[in-house]
N, C-alpha and C. Protein backbone atom coordinates (compact mmCIF):
# COMPACT_ATOMS: atom_id res chain seq x y z
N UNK A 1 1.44 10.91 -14.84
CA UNK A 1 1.93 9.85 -13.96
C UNK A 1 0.85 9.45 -12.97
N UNK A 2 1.08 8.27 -12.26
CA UNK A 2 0.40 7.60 -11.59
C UNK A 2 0.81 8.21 -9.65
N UNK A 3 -0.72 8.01 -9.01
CA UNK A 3 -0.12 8.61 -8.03
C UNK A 3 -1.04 7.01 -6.74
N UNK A 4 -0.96 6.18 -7.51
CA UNK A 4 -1.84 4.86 -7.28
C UNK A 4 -0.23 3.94 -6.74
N UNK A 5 -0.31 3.62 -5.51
CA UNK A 5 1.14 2.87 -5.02
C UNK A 5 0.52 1.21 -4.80
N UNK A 6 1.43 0.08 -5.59
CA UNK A 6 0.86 -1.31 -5.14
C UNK A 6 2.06 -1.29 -3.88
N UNK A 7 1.28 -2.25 -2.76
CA UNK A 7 1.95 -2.58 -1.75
C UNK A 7 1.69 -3.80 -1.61
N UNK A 8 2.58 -5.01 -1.69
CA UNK A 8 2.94 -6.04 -1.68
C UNK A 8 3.08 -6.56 -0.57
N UNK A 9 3.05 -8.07 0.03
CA UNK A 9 4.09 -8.72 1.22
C UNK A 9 3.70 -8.17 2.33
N UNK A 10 2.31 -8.33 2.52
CA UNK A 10 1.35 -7.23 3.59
C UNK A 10 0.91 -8.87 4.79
N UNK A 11 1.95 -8.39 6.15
CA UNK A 11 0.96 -9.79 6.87
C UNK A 11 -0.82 -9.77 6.65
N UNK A 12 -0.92 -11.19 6.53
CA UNK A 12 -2.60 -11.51 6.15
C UNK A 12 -3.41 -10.94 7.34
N UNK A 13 -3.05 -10.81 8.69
CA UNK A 13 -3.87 -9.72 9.52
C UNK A 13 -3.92 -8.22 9.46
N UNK A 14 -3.47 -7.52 8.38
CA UNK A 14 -3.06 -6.46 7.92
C UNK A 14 -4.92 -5.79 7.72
N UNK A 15 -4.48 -4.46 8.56
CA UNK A 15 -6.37 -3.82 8.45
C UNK A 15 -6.07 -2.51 7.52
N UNK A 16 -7.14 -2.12 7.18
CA UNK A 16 -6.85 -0.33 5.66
C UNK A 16 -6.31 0.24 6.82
N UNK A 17 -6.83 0.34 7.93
CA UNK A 17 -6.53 1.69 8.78
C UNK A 17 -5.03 1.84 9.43
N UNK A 18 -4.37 0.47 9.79
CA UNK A 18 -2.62 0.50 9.88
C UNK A 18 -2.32 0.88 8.72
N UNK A 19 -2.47 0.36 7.24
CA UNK A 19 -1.82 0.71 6.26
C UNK A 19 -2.39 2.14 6.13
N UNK A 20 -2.90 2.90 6.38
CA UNK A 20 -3.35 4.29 5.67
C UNK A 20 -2.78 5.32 6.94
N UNK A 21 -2.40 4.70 8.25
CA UNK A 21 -1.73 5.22 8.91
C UNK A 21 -0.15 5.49 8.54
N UNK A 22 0.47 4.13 7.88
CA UNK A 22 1.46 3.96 7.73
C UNK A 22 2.10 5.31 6.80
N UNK A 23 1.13 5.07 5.61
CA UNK A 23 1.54 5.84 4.21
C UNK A 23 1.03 7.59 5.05
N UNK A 24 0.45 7.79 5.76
CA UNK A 24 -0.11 9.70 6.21
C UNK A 24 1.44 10.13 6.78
N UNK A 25 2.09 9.18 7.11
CA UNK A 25 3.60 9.85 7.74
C UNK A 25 3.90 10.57 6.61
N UNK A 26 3.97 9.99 5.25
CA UNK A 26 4.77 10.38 3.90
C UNK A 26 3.90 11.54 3.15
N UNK A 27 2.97 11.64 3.50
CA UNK A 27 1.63 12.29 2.67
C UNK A 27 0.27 12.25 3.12
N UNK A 28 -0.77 12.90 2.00
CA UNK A 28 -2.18 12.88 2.23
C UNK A 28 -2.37 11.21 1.49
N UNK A 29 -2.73 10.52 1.92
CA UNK A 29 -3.60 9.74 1.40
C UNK A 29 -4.96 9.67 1.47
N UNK A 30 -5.06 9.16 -0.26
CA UNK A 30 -6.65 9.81 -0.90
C UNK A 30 -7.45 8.28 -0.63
N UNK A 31 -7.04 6.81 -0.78
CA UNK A 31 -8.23 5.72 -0.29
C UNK A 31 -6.53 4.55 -0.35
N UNK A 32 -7.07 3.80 0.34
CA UNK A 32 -6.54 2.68 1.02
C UNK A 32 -7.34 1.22 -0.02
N UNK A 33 -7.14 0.68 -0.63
CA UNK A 33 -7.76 -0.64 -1.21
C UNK A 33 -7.41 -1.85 -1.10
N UNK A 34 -7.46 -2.46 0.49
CA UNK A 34 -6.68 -4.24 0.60
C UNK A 34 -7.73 -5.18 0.12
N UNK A 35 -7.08 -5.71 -0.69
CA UNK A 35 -7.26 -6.42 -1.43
C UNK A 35 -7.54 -7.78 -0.71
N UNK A 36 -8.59 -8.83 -0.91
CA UNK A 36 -9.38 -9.85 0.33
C UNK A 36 -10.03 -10.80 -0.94
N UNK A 37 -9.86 -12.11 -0.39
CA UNK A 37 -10.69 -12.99 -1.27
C UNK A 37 -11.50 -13.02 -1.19
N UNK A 38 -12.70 -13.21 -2.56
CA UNK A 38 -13.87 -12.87 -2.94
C UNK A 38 -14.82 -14.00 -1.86
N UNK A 39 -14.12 -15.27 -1.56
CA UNK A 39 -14.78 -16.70 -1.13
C UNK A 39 -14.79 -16.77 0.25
N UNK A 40 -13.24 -15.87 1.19
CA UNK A 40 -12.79 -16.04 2.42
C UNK A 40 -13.15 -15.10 3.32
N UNK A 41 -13.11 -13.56 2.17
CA UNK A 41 -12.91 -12.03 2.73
C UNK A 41 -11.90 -11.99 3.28
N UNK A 42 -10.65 -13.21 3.55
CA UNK A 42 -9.27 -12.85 3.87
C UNK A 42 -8.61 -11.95 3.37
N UNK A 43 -7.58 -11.25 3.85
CA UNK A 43 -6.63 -10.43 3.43
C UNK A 43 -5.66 -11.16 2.01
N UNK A 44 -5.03 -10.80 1.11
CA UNK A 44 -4.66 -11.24 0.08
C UNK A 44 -3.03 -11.33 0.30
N UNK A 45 -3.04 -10.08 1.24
CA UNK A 45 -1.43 -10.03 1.11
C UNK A 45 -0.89 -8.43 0.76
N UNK A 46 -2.01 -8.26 -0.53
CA UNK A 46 -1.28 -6.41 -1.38
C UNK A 46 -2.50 -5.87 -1.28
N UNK A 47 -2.25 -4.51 -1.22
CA UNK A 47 -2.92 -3.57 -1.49
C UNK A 47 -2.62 -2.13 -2.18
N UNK A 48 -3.69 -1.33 -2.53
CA UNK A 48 -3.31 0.02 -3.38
C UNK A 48 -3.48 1.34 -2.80
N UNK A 49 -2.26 1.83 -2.31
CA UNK A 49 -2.39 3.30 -1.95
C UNK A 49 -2.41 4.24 -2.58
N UNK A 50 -3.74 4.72 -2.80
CA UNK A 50 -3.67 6.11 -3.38
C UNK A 50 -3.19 7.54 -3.16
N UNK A 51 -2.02 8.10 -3.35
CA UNK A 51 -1.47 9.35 -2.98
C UNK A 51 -2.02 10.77 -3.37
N UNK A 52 -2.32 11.47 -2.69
CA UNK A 52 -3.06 12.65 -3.15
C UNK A 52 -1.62 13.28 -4.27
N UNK A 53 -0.32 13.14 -4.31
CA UNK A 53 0.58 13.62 -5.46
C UNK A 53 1.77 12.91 -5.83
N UNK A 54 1.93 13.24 -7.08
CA UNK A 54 3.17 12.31 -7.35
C UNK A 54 4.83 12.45 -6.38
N UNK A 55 4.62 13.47 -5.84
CA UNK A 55 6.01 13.73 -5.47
C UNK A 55 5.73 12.72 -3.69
N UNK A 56 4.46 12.31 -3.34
CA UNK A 56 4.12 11.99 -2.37
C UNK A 56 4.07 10.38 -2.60
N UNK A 57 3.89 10.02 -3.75
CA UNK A 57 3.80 8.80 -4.15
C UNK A 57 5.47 8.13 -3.92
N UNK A 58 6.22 8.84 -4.53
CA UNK A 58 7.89 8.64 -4.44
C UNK A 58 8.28 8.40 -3.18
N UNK A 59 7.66 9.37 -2.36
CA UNK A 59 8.20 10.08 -1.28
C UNK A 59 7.73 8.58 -0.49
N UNK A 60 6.83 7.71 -0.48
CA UNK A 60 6.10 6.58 0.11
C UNK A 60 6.87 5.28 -0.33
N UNK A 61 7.15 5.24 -1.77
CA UNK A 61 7.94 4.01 -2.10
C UNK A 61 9.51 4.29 -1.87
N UNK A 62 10.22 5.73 -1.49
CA UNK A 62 11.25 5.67 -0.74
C UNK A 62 11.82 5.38 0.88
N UNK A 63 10.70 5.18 1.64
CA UNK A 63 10.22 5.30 2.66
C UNK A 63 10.03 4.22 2.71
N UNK A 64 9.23 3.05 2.31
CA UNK A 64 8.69 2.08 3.02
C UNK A 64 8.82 0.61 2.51
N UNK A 65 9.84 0.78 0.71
CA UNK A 65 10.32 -0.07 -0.33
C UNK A 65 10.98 -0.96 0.83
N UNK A 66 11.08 -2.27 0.89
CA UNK A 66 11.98 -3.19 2.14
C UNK A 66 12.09 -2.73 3.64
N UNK A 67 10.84 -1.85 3.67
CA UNK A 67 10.78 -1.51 5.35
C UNK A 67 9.75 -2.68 5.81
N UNK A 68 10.32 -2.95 7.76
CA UNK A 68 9.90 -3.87 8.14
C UNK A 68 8.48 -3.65 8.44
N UNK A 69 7.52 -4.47 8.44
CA UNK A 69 6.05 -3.95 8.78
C UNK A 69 5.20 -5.38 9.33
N UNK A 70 5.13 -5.44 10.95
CA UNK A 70 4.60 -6.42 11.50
C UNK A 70 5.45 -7.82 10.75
N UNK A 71 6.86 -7.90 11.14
CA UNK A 71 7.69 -9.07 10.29
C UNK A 71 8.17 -9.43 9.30
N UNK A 72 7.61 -8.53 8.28
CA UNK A 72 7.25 -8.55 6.57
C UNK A 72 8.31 -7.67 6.32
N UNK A 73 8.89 -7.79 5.02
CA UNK A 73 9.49 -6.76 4.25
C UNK A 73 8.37 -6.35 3.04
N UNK A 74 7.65 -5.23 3.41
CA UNK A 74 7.04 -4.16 2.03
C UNK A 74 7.46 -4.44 0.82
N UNK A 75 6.88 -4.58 -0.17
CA UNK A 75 7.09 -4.36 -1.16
C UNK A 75 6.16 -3.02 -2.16
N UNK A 76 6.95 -1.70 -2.44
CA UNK A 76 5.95 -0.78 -2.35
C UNK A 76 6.43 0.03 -3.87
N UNK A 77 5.76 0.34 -4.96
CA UNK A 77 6.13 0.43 -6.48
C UNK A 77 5.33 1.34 -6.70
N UNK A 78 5.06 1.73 -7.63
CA UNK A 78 4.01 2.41 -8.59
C UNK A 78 2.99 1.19 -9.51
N UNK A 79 2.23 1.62 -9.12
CA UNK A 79 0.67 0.59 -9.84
C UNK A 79 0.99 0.47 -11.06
N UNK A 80 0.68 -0.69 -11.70
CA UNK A 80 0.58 -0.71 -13.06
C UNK A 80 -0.85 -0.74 -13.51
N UNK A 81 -1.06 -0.30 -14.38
CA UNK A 81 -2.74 -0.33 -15.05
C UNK A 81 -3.03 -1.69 -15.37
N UNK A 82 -4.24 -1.87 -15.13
CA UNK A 82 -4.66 -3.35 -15.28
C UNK A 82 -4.73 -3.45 -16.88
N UNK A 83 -4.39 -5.13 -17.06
CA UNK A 83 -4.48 -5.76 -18.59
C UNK A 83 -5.79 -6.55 -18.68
C-alpha cells in the first residue's frame, strides 16, 4: 500500500510548512510536495503528503477528509500512481 496522501482544495496562499504542520498532529511526515505552476510558481491548489506509515496515512485522511483549513474544505485520499 501507498503511504503517499493527495490533498486537494488547498487555499492558493497555502505554504509546505502549514501543510506539514497540519498532517505531524496525525503522524511522522516523511516530505510535503505543493504543487505550483511551472510559468507563475503559484500554488496549484493540491499537494502530496508523504506518511512515514500506512496506519498514519488513514489516520490523516480520517482527520482532515472535509476539515476546514484557512476557509477551504480538504480534500484528503490516498495518491493514485501516475498514468
Amino acid at each position: 500500500m501507498t503511504t503517499k496522501l493527495y490533498v486537494g482544495n488547498l487555499p492558493f496562499g497555502s505554504a509546505e510548512d502549514a501543510i506539514e504542520e497540519l498532517f505531524t498532529s496525525v503522524g511522522k511526515v516523511e516530505e510535503v510536495a505543493l504543487i505550483k505552476d511551472k510559468m507563475t510558481g503559484k500554488s496549484r491548489g493540491f499537494a502530496f503528503v508523504t506518511m512515514s506509515s500506512e496506519d498514519e496515512a488513514q489516520k490523516g485522511i480520517d482527520a482532515f477528509d472535509g476539515k476546514d483549513f484557512d476557509g477551504r474544505k480538504l480534500v484528503v485520499n490516498m495518491a493514485r500512481p501516475r498514468e
